[in-house]
N, C-alpha and C. Protein backbone atom coordinates (compact mmCIF):
# COMPACT_ATOMS: atom_id res chain seq x y z
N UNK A 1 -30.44 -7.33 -11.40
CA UNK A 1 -29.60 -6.67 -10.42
C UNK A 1 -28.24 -6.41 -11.05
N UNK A 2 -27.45 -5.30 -10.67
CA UNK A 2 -26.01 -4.44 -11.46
C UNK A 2 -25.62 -4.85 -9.87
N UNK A 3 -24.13 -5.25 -10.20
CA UNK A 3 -23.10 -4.94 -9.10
C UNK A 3 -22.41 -4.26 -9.59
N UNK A 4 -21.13 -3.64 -8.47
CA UNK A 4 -20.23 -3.42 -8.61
C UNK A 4 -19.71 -3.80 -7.09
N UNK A 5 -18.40 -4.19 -7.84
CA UNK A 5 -17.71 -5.00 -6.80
C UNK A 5 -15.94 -4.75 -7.12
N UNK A 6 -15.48 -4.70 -5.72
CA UNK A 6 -13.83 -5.09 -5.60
C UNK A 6 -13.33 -6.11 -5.36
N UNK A 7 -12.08 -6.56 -5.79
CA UNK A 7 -11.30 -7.87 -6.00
C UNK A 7 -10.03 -7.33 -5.31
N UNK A 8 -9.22 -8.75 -4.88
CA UNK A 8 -8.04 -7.75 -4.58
C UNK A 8 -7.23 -8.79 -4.45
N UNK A 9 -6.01 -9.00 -5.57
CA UNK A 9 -4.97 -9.63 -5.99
C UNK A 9 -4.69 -10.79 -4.86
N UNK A 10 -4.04 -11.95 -5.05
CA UNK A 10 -3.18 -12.73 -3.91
C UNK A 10 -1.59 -12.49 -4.45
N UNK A 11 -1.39 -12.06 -5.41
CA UNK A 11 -0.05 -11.97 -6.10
C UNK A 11 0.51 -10.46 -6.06
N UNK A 12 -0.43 -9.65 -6.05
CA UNK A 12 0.47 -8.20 -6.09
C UNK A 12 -0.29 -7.19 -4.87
N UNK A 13 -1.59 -7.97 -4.22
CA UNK A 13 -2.42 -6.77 -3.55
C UNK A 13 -3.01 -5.63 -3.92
N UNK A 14 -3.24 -5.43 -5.36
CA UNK A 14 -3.62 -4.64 -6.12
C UNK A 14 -5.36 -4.51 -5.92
N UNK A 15 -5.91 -3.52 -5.88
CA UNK A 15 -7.45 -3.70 -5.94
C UNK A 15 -7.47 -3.48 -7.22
N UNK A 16 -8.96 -3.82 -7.64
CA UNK A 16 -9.76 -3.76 -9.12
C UNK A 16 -11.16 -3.63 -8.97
N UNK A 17 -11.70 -2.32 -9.48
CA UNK A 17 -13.01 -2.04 -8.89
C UNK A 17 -13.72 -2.56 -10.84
N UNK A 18 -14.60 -3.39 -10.72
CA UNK A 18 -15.52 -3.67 -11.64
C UNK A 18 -17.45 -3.62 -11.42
N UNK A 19 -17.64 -3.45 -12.82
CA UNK A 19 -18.82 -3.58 -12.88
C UNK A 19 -19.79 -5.04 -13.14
N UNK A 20 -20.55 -5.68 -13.05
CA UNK A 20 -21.32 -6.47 -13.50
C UNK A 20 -22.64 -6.84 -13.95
N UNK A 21 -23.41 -7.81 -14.31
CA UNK A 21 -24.66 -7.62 -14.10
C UNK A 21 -24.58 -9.52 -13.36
N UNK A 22 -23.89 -10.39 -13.58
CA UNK A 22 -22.98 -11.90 -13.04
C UNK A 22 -21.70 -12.02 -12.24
N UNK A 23 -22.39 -11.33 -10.57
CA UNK A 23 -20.99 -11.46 -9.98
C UNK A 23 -20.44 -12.68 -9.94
N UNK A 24 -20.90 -13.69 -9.18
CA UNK A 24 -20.49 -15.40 -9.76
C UNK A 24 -19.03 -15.22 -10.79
N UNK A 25 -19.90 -15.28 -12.01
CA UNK A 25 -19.59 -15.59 -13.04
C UNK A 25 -18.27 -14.39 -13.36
N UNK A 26 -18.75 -13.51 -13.21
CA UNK A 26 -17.29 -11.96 -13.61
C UNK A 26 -16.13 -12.41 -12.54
N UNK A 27 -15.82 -12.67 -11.44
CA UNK A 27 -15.35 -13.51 -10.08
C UNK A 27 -14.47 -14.60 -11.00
N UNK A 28 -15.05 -15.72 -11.50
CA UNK A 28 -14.38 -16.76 -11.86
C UNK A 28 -13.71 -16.43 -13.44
N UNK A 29 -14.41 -15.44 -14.00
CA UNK A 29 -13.73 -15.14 -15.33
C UNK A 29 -12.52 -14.09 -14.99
N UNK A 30 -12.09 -13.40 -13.86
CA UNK A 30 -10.80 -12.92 -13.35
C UNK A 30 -10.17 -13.62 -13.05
N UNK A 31 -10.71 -15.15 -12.15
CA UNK A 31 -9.87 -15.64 -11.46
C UNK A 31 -9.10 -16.75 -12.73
N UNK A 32 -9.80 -17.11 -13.76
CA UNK A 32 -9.35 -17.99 -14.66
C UNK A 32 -8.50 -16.96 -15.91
N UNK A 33 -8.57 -15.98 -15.97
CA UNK A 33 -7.83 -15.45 -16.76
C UNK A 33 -8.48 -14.83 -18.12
N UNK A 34 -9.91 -14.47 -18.05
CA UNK A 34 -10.46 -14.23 -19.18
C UNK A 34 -10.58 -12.49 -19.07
N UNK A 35 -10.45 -11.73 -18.34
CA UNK A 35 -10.37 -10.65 -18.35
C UNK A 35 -8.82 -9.82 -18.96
N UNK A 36 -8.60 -9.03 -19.59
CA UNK A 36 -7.85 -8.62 -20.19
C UNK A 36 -6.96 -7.79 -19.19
N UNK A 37 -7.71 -6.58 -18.01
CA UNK A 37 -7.32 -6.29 -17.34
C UNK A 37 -6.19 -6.46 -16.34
N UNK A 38 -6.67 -7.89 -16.10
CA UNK A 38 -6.53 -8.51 -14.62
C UNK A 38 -5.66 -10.17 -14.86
N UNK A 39 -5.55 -10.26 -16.37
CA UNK A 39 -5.11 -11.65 -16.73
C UNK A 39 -3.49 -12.34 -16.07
N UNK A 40 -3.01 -10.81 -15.71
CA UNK A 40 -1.45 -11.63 -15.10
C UNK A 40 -1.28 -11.47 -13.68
N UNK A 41 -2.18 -10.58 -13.03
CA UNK A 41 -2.48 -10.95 -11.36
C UNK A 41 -3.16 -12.00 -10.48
N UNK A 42 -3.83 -12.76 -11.13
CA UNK A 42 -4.96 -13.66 -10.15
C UNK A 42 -4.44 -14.64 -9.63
N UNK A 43 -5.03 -15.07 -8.96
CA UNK A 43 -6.06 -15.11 -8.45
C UNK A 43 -6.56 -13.77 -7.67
N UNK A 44 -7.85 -13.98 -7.52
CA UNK A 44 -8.57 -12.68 -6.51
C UNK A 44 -9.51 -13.12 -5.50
N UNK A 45 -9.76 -12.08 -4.82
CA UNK A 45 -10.65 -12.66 -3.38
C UNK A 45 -11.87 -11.19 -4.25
N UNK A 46 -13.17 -11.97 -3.64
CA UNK A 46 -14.02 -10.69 -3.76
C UNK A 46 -13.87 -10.20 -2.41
N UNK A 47 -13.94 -8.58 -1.81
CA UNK A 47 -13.82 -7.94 -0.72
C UNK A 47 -14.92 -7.01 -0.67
N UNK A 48 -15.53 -6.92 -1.93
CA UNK A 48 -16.74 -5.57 -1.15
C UNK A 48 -17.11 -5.95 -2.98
N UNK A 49 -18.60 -5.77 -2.47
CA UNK A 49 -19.35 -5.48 -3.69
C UNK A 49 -20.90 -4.66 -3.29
N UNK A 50 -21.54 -3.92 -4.35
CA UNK A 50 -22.35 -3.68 -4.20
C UNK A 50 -23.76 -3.91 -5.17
N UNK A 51 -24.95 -4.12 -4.69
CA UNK A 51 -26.17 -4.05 -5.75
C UNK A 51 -26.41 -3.10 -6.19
N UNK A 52 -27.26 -2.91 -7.20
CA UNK A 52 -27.93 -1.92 -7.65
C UNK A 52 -29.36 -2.36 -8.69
N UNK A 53 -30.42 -1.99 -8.56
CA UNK A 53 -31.54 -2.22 -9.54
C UNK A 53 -31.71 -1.17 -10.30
N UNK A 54 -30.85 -0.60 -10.80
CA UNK A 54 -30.37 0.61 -11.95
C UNK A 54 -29.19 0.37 -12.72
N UNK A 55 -29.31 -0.13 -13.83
CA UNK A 55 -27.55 0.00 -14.44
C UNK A 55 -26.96 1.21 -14.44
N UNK A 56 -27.43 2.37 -14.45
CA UNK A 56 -27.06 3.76 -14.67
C UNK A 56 -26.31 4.05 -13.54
N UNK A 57 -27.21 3.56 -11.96
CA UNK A 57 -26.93 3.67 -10.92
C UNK A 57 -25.45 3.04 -10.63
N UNK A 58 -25.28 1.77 -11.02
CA UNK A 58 -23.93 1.26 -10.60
C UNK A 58 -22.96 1.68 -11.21
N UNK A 59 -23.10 1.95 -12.94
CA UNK A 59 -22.32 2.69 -13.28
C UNK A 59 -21.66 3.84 -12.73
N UNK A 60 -22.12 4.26 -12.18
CA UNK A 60 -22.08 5.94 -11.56
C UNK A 60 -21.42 5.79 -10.51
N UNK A 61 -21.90 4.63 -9.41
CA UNK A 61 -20.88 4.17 -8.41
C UNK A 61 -19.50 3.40 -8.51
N UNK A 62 -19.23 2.49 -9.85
CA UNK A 62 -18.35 2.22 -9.85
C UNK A 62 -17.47 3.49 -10.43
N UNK A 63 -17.85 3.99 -10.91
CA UNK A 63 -17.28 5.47 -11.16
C UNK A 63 -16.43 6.11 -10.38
N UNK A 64 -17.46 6.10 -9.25
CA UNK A 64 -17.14 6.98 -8.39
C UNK A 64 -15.73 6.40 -7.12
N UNK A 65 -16.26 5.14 -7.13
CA UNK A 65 -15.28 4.07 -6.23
C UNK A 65 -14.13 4.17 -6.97
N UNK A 66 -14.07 4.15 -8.19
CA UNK A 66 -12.47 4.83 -8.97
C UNK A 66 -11.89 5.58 -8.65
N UNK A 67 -12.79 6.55 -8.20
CA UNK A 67 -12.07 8.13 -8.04
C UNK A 67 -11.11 8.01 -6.95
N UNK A 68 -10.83 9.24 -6.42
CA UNK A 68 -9.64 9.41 -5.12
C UNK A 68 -10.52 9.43 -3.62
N UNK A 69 -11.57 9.93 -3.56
CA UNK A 69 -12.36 9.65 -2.65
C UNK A 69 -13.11 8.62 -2.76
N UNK A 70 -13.37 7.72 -3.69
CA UNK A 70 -14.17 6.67 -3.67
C UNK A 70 -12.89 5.88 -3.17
N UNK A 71 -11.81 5.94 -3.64
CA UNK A 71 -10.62 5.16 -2.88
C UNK A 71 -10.58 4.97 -1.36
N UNK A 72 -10.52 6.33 -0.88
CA UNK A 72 -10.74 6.74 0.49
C UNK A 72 -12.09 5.85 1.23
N UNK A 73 -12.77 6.19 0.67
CA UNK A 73 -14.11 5.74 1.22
C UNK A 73 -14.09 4.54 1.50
N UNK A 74 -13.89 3.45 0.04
CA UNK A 74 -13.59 2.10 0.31
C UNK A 74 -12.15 2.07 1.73
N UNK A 75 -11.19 2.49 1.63
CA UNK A 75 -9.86 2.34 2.26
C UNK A 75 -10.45 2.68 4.01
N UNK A 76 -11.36 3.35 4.02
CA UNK A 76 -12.09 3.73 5.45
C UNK A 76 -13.46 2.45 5.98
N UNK A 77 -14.24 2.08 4.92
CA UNK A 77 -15.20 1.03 4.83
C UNK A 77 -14.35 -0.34 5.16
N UNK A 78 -13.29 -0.45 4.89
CA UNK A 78 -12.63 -1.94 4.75
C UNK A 78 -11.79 -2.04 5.76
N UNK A 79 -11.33 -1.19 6.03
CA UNK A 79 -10.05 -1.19 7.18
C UNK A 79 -9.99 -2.22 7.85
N UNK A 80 -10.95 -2.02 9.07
CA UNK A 80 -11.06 -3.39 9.99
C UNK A 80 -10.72 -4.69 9.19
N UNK A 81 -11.83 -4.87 8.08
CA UNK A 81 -11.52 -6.26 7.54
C UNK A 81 -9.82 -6.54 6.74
N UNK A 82 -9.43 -5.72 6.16
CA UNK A 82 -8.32 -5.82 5.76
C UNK A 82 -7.09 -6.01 6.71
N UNK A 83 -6.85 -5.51 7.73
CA UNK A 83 -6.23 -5.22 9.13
C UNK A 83 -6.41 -6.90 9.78
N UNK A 84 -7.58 -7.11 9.94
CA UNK A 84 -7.61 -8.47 10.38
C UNK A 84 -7.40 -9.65 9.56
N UNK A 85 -7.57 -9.22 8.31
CA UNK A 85 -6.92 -10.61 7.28
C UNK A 85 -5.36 -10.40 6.98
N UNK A 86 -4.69 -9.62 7.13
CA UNK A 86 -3.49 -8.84 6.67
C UNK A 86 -3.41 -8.93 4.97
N UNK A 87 -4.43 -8.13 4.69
CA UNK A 87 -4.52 -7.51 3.76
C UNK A 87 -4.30 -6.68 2.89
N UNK A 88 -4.21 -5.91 4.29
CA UNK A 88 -3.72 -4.29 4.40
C UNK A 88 -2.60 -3.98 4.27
N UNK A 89 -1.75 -4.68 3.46
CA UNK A 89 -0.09 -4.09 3.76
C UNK A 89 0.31 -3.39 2.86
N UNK A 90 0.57 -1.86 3.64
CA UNK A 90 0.93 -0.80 2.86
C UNK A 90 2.69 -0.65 2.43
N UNK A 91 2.90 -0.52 1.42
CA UNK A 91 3.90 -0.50 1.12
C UNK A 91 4.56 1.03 2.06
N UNK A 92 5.65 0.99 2.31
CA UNK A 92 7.07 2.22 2.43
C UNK A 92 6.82 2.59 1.32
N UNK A 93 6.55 4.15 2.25
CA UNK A 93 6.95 5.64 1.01
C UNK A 93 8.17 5.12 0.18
N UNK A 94 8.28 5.70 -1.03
CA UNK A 94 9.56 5.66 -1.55
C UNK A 94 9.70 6.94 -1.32
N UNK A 95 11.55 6.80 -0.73
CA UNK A 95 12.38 7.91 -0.65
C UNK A 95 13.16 8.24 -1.20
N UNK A 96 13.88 9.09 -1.19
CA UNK A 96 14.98 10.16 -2.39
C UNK A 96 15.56 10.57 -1.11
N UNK A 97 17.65 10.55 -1.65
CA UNK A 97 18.27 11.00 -0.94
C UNK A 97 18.31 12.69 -1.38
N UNK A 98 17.97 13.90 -0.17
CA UNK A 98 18.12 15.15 -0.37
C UNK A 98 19.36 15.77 0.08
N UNK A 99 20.36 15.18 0.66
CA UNK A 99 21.68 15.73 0.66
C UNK A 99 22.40 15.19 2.03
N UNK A 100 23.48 15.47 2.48
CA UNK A 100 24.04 14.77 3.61
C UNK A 100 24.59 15.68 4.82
N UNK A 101 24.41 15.42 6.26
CA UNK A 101 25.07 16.06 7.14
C UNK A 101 26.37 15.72 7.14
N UNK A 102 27.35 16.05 7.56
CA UNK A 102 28.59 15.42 7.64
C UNK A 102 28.96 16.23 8.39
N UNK A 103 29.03 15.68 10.24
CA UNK A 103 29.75 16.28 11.09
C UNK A 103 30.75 15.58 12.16
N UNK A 104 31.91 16.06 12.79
CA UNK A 104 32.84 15.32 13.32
C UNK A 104 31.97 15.58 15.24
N UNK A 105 32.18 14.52 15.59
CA UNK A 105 31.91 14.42 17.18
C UNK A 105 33.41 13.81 17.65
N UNK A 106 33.40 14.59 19.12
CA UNK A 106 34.28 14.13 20.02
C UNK A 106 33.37 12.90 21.02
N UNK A 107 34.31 11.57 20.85
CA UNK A 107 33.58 10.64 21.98
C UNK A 107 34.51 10.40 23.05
N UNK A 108 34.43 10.58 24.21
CA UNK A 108 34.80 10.18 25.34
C UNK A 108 35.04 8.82 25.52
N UNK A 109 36.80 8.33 25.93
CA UNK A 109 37.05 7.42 25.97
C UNK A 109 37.85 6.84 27.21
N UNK A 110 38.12 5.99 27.97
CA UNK A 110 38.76 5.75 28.91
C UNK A 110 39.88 5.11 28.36
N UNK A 111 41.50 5.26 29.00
CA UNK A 111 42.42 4.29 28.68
C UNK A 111 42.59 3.18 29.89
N UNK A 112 43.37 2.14 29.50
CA UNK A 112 43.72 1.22 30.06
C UNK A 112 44.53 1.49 30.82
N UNK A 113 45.39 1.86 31.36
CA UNK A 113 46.13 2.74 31.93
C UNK A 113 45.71 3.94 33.05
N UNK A 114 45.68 3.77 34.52
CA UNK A 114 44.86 4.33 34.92
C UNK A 114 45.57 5.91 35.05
N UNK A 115 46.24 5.74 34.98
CA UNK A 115 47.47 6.88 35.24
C UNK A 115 47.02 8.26 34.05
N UNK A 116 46.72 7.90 32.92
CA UNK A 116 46.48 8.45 31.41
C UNK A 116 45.32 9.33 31.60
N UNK A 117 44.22 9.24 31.93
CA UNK A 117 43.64 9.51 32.12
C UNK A 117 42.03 9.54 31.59
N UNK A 118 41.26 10.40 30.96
CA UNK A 118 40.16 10.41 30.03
C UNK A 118 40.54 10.69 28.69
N UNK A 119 40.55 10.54 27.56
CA UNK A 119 40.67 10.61 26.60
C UNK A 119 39.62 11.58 25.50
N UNK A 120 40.15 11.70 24.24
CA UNK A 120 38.74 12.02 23.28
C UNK A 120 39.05 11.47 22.28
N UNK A 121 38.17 10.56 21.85
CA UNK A 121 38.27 10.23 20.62
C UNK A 121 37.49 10.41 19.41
N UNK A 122 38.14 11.67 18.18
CA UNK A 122 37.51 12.28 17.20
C UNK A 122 36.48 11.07 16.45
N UNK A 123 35.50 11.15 15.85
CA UNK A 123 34.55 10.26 14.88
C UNK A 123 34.03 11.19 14.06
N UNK A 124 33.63 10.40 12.63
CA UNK A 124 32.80 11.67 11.93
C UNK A 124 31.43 10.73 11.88
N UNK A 125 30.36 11.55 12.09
CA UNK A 125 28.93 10.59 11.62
C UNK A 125 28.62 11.49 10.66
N UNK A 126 27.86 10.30 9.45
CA UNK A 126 27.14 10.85 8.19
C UNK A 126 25.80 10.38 8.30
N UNK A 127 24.95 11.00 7.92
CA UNK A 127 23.38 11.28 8.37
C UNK A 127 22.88 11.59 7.61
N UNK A 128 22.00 10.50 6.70
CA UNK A 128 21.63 10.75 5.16
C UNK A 128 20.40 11.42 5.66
N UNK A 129 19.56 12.68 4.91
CA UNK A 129 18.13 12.99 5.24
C UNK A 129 17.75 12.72 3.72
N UNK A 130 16.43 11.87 4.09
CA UNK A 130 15.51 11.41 3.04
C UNK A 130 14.24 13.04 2.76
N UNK A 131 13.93 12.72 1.89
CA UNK A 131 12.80 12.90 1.10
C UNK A 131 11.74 12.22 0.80
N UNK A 132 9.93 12.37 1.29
CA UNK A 132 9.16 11.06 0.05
C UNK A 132 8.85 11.80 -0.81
N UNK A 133 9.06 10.99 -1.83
CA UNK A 133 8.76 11.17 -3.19
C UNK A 133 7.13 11.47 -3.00
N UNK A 134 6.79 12.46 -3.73
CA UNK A 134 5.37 12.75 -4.03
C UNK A 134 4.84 11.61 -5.17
């Protein structure tokens, strides 16, 4: 039997999609540090793996689980479980400042003095608008 299976960091939350033919054994050689890949993140949890009685076959799927839709796919397959372990924590877009409003408002003020009457008092607000970074 071929697996392929995902791991997924306790130190950075990073996934790692691998192949095997010894999940056991590929599992504890991430978690101890014998993989080259994966040697300064671990420990790992296994989260999804799959069989296969084709090596060609798993190849092809771990392949594919690489890709941007195999991402998706897993990221749609796991949800629930990730969501309920808090797993799932997606980092904030990173943003970029794209330039600034800078406008003066009049605020309405009362004096102490009842005689004086209503007041205005000038303010300027600045109002950064972000960008996400692609």
């Amino acid at each position: 039997m071929y697996y392929v299976y995902v791991i997924q960091s306790s130190k950075d939350k990073q996934f790692y999609t691998g192949f095997t033919r010894d999940l056991r054994t590929r599992i504890q050689e991430h978690n101890i540090g014998r993989v080259a890949s994966t040697k300064e993140r671990g420990p790992f949890e296994l989260i999804y793996y799959e069989g296969c009685l084709n090596e060609h076959d798993a190849l092809a799927r771990e392949k594919y689980l690489k890709s941007g839709m195999g991402k998706r796919y897993l990221r749609n397959r796991l949800k629930r479980f990730l969501s309920l372990t808090g797993w799932m924590a997606t980092p904030e877009p990173k943003k970029r400042p794209i330039g600034f409003l800078v406008e003066e408002a009049k605020v309405p003020y009362v004096t102490k003095n009842e005689g004086e009457g209503l007041g205005v008092l000038p303010s300027t607000l600045r109002l950064t608008i972000y960008a996400l970074r692609k």
